[in-house]
C-alpha atoms as a PDB file:
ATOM      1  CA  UNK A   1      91.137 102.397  37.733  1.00  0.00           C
ATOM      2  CA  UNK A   2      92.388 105.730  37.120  1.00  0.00           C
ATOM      3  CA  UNK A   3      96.673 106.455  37.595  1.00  0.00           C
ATOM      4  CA  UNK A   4      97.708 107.989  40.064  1.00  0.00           C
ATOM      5  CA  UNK A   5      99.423 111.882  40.056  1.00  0.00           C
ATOM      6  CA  UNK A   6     103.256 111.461  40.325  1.00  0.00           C
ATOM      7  CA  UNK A   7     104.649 113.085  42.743  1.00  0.00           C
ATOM      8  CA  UNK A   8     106.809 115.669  40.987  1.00  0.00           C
ATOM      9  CA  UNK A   9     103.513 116.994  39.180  1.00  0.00           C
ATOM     10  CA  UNK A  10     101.763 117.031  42.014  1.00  0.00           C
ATOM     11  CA  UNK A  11     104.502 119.198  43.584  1.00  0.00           C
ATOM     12  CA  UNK A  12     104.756 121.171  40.404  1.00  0.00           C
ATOM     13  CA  UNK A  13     100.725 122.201  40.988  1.00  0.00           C
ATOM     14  CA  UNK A  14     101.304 122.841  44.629  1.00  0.00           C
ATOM     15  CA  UNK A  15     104.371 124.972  44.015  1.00  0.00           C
ATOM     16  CA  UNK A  16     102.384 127.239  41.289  1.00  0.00           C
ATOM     17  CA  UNK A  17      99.487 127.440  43.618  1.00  0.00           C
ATOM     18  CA  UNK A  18     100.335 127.672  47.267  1.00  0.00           C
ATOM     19  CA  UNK A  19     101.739 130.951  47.378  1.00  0.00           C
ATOM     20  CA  UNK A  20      98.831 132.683  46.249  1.00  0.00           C
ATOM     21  CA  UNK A  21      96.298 129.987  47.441  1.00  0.00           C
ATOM     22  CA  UNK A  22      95.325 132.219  51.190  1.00  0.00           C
ATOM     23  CA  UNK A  23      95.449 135.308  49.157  1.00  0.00           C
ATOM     24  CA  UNK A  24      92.810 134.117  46.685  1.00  0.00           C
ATOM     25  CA  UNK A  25      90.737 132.242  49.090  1.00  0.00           C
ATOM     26  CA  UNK A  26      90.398 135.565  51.352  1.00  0.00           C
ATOM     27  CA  UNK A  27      89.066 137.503  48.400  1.00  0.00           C
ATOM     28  CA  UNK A  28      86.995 134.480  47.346  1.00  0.00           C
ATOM     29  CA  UNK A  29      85.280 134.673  50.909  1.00  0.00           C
ATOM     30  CA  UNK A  30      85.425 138.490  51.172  1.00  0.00           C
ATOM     31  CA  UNK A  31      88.035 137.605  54.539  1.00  0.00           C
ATOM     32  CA  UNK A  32      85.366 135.501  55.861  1.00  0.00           C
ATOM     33  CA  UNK A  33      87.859 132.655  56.063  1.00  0.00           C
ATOM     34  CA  UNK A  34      90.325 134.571  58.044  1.00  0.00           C
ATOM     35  CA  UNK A  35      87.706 135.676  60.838  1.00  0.00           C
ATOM     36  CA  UNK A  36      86.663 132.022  60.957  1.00  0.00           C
ATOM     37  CA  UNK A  37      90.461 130.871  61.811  1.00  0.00           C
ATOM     38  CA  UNK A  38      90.924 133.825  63.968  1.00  0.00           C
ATOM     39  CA  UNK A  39      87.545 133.027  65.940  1.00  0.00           C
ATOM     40  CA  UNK A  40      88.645 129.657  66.233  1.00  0.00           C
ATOM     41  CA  UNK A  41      92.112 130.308  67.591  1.00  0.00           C
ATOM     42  CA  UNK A  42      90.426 133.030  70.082  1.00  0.00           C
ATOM     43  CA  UNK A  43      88.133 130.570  71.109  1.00  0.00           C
ATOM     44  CA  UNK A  44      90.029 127.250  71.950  1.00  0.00           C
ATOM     45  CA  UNK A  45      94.083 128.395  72.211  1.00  0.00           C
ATOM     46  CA  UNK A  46      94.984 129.626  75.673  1.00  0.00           C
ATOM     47  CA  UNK A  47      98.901 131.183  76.349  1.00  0.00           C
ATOM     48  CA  UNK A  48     101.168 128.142  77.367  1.00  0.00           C
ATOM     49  CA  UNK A  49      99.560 125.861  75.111  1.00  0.00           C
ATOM     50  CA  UNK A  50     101.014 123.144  72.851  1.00  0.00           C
ATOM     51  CA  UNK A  51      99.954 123.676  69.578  1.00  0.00           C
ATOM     52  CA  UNK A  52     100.016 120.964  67.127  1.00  0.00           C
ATOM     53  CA  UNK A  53      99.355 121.535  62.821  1.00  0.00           C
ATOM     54  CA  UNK A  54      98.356 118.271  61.761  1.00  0.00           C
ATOM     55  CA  UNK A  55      98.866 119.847  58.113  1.00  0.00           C
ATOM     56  CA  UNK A  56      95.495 120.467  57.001  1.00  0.00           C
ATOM     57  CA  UNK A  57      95.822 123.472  55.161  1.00  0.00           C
ATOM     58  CA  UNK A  58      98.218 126.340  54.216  1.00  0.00           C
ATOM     59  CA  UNK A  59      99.518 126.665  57.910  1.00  0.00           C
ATOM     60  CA  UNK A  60      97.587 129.911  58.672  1.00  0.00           C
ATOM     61  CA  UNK A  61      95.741 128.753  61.626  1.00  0.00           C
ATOM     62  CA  UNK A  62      98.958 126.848  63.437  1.00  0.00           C
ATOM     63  CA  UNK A  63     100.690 130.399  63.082  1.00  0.00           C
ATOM     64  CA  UNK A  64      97.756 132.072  64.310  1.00  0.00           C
ATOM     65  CA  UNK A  65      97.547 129.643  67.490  1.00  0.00           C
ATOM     66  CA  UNK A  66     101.339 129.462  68.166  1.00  0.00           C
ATOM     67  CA  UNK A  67     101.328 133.248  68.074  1.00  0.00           C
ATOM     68  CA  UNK A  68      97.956 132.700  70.884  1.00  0.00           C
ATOM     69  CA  UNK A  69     100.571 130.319  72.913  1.00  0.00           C
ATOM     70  CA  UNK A  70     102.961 132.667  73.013  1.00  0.00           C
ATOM     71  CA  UNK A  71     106.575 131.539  73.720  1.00  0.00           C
ATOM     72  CA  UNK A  72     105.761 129.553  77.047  1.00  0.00           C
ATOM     73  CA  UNK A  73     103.645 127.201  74.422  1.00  0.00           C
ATOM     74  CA  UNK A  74     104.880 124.870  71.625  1.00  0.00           C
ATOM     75  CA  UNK A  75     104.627 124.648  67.974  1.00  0.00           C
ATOM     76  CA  UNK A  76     104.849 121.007  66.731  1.00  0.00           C
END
């Protein structure tokens, strides 16, 4: 069975990827990615709702729905 990553190099990777990670991907996808998050929030997130990022991903769609829920919602 194969070792597992400790965590300080796994932070290491995330910390020399993450902040360019959404800006890649949207190029990658020519934006397609952010329409797709966008559509989703517009879609499902009314104002006043709770809004909960189950940390999935870069945090791009949470802000996009919290921003949806306005400040009579909730970001958890």
């Amino acid at each position: 069975m194969k070792k597992a990553l400790n965590r300080e190099m796994v932070r290491s990777i995330y910390d020399r990827t993450a902040s360019r990670y959404d800006r890649l991907h949207g190029f990658l996808t020519g934006g397609s990615d952010d329409r797709g998050r966008k559509l989703l929030v517009d879609t499902t997130v009314k104002a006043g709702n709770c809004v909960l990022d189950a940390g999935g991903g870069t945090g791009t769609t949470a802000i996009y729905a919290a921003r949806k829920a306005g400040k009579d919602g909730a970001e958890s």
